[in-house]
N, C-alpha and C. Protein backbone atom coordinates (compact mmCIF):
# COMPACT_ATOMS: atom_id res chain seq x y z
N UNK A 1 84.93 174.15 33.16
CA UNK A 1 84.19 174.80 32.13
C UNK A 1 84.08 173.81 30.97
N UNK A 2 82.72 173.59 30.41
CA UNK A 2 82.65 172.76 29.36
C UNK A 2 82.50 173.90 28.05
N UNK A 3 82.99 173.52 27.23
CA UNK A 3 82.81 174.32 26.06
C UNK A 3 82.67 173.50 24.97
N UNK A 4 81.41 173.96 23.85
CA UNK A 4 81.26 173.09 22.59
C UNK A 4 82.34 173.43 21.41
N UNK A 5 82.91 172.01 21.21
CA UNK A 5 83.57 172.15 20.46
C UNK A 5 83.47 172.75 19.04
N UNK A 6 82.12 172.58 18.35
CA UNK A 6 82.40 173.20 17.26
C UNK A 6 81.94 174.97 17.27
N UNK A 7 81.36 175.02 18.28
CA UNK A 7 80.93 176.65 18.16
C UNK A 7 81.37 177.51 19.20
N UNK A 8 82.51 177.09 19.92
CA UNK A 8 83.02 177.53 20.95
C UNK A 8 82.33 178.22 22.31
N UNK A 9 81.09 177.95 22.40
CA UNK A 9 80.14 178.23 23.01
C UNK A 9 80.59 177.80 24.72
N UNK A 10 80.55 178.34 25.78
CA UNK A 10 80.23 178.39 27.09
C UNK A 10 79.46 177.45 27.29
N UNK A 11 78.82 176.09 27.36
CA UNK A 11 78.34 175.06 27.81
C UNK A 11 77.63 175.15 29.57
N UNK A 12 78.43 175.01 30.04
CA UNK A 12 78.22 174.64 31.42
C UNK A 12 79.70 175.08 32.12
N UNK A 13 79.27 176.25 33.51
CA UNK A 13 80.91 176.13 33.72
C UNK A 13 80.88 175.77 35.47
N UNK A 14 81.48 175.52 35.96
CA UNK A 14 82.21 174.50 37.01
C UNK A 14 82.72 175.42 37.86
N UNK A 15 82.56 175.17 39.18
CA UNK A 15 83.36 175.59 40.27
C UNK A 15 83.46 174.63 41.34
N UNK A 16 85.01 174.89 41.28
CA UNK A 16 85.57 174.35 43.00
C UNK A 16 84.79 174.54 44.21
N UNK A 17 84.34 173.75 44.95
CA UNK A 17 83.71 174.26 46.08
C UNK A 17 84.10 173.63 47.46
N UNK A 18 84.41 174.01 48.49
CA UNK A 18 84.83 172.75 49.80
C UNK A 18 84.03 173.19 51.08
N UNK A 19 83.76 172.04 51.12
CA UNK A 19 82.93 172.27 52.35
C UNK A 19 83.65 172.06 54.02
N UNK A 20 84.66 172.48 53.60
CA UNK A 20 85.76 172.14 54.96
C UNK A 20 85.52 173.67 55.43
N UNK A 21 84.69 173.89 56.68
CA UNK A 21 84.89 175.00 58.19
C UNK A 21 85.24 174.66 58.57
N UNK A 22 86.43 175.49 58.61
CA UNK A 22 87.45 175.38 60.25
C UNK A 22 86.61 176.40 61.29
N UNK A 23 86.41 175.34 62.97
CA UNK A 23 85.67 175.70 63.78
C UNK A 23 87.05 176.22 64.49
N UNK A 24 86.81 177.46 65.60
CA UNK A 24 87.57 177.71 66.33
C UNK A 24 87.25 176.16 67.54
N UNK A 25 89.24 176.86 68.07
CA UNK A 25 89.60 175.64 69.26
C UNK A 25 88.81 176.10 70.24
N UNK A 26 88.00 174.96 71.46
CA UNK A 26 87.69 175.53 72.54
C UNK A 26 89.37 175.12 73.58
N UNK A 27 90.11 175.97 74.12
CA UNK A 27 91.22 175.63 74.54
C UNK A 27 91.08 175.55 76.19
N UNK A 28 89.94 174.88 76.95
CA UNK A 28 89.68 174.74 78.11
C UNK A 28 88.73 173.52 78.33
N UNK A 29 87.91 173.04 77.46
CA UNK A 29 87.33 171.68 77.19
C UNK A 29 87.76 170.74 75.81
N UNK A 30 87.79 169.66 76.42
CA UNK A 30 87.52 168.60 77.54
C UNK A 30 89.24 168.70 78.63
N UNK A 31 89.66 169.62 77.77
CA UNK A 31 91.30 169.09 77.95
C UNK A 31 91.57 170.39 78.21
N UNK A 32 92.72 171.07 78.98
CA UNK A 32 93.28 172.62 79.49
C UNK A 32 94.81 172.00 78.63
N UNK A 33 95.52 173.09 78.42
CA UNK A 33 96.70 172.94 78.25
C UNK A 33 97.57 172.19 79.59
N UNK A 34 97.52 172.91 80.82
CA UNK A 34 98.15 172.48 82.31
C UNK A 34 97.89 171.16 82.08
N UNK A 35 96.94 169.99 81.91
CA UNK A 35 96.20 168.94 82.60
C UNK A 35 96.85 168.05 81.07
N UNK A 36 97.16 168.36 79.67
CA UNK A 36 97.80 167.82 78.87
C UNK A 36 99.16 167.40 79.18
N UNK A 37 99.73 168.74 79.35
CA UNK A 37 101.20 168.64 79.57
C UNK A 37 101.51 167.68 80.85
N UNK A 38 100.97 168.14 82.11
CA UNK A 38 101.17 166.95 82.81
C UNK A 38 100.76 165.96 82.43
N UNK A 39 99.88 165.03 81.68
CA UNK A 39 100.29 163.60 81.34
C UNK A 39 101.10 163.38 80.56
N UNK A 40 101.55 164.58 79.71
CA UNK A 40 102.71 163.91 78.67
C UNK A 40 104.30 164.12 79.61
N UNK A 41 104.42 165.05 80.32
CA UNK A 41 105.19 164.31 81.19
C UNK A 41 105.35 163.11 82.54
N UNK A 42 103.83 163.00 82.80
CA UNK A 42 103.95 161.84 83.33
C UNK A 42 104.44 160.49 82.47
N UNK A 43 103.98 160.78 80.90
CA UNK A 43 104.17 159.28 80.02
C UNK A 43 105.71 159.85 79.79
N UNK A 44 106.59 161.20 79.65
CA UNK A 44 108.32 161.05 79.72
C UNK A 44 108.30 162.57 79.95
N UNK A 45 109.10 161.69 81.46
CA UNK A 45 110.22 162.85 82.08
C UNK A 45 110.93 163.31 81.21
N UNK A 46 111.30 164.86 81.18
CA UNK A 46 112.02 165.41 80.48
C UNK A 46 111.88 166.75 80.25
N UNK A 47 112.53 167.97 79.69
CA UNK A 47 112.60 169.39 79.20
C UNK A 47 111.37 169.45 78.25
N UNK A 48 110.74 170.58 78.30
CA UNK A 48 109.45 170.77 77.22
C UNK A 48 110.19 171.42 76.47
N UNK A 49 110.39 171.32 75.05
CA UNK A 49 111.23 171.99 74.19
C UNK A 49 110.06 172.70 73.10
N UNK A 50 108.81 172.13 72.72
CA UNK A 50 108.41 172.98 72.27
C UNK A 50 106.28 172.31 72.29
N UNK A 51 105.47 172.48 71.85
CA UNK A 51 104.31 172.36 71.94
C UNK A 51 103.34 172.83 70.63
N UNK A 52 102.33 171.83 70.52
CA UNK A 52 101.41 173.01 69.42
C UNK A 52 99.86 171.70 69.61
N UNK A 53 98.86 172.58 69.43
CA UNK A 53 97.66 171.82 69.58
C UNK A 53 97.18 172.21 68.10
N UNK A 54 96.72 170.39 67.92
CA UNK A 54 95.98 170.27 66.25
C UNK A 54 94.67 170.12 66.05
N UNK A 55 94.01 170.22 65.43
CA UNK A 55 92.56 169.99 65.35
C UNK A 55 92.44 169.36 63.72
N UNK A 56 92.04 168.04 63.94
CA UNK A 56 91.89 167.79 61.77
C UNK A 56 90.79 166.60 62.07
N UNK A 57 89.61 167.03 61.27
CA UNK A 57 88.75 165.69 61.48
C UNK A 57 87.94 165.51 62.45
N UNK A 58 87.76 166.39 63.09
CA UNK A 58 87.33 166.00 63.99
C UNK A 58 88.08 165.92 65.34
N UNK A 59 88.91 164.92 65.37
CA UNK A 59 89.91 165.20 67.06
C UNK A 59 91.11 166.37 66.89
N UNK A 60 91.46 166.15 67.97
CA UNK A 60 92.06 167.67 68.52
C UNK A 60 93.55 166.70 69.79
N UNK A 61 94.38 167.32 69.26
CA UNK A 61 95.23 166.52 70.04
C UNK A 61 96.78 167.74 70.39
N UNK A 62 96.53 167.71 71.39
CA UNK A 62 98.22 168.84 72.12
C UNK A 62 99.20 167.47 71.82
N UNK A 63 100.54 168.42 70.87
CA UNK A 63 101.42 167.74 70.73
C UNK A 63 103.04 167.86 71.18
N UNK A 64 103.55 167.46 72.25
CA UNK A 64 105.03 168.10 73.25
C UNK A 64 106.07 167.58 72.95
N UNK A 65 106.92 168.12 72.48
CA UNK A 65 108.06 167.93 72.11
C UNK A 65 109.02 168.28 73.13
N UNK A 66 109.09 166.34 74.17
CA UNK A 66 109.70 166.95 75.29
C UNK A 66 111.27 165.82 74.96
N UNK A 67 112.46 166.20 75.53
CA UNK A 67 114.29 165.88 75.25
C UNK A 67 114.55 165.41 77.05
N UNK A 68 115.25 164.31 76.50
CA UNK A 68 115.01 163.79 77.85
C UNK A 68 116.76 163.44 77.31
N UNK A 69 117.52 163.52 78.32
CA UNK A 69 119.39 163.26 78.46
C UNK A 69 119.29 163.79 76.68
N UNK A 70 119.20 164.76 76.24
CA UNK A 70 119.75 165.47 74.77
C UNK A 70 118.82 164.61 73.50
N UNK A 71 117.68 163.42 73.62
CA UNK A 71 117.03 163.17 72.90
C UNK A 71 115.54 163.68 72.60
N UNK A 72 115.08 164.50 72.07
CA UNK A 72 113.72 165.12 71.71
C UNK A 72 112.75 163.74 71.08
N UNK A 73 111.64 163.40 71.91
CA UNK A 73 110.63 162.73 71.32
C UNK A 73 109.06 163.45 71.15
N UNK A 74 108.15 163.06 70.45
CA UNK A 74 107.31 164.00 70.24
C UNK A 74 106.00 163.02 71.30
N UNK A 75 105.20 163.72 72.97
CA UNK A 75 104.20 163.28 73.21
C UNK A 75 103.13 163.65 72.85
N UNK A 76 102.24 162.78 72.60
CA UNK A 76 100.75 163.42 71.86
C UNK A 76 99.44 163.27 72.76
N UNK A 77 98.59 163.58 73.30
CA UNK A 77 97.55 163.97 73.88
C UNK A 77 96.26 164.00 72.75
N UNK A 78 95.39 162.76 73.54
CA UNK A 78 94.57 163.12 72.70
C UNK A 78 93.18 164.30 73.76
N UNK A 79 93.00 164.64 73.10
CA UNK A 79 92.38 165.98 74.51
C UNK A 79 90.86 165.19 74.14
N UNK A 80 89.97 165.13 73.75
CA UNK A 80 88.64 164.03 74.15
C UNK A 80 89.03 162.57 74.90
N UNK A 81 89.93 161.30 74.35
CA UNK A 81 89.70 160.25 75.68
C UNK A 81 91.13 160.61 76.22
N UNK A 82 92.16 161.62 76.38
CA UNK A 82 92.89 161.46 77.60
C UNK A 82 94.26 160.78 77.01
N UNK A 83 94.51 159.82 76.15
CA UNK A 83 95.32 158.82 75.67
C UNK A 83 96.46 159.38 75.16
N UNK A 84 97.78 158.73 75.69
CA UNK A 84 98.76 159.30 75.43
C UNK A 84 99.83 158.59 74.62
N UNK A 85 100.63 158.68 73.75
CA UNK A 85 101.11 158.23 72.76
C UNK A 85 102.88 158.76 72.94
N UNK A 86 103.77 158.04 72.76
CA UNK A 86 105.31 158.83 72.59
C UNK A 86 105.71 158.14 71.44
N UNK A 87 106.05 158.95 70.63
CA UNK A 87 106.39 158.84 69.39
C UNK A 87 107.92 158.88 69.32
């Protein structure tokens, strides 16, 4: 809000605006949940301890939080090229 200083007048007033839509997940293209998880345990054997799929920007990536002999590492999936990451 701009306001004039000497006559306290309403000027011009301002709003926040964002142009961020969140699109719903399609959770069966390019990538299924089944067809993620098996490559992130193909990239480490181990217990699935927990899971969550992200979407920011544009990519979209299933992320597994799989414990292999009592150590938890986090695998990431990218669900458009396939690419797998252990963090």
């Amino acid at each position: 809000m701009l306001i004039d200083a000497i006559t306290g007048d309403v000027v011009r007033e301002e709003q926040d605006r964002t142009d961020d839509r969140e699109q719903a997940i399609d959770l069966t293209q390019p990538m299924t949940y089944d067809a993620a998880l098996e490559k992130a345990l193909a990239a480490r054997d181990g217990e699935l301890r927990g899971w969550k799929l992200e979407g920011d920007d544009g990519r979209r990536e299933y992320q597994f939080d799989i414990a292999q002999q009592g150590v938890e590492k986090e695998v990431t999936v990218d669900v458009d090229s396939g690419q797998v990451t252990v963090d």
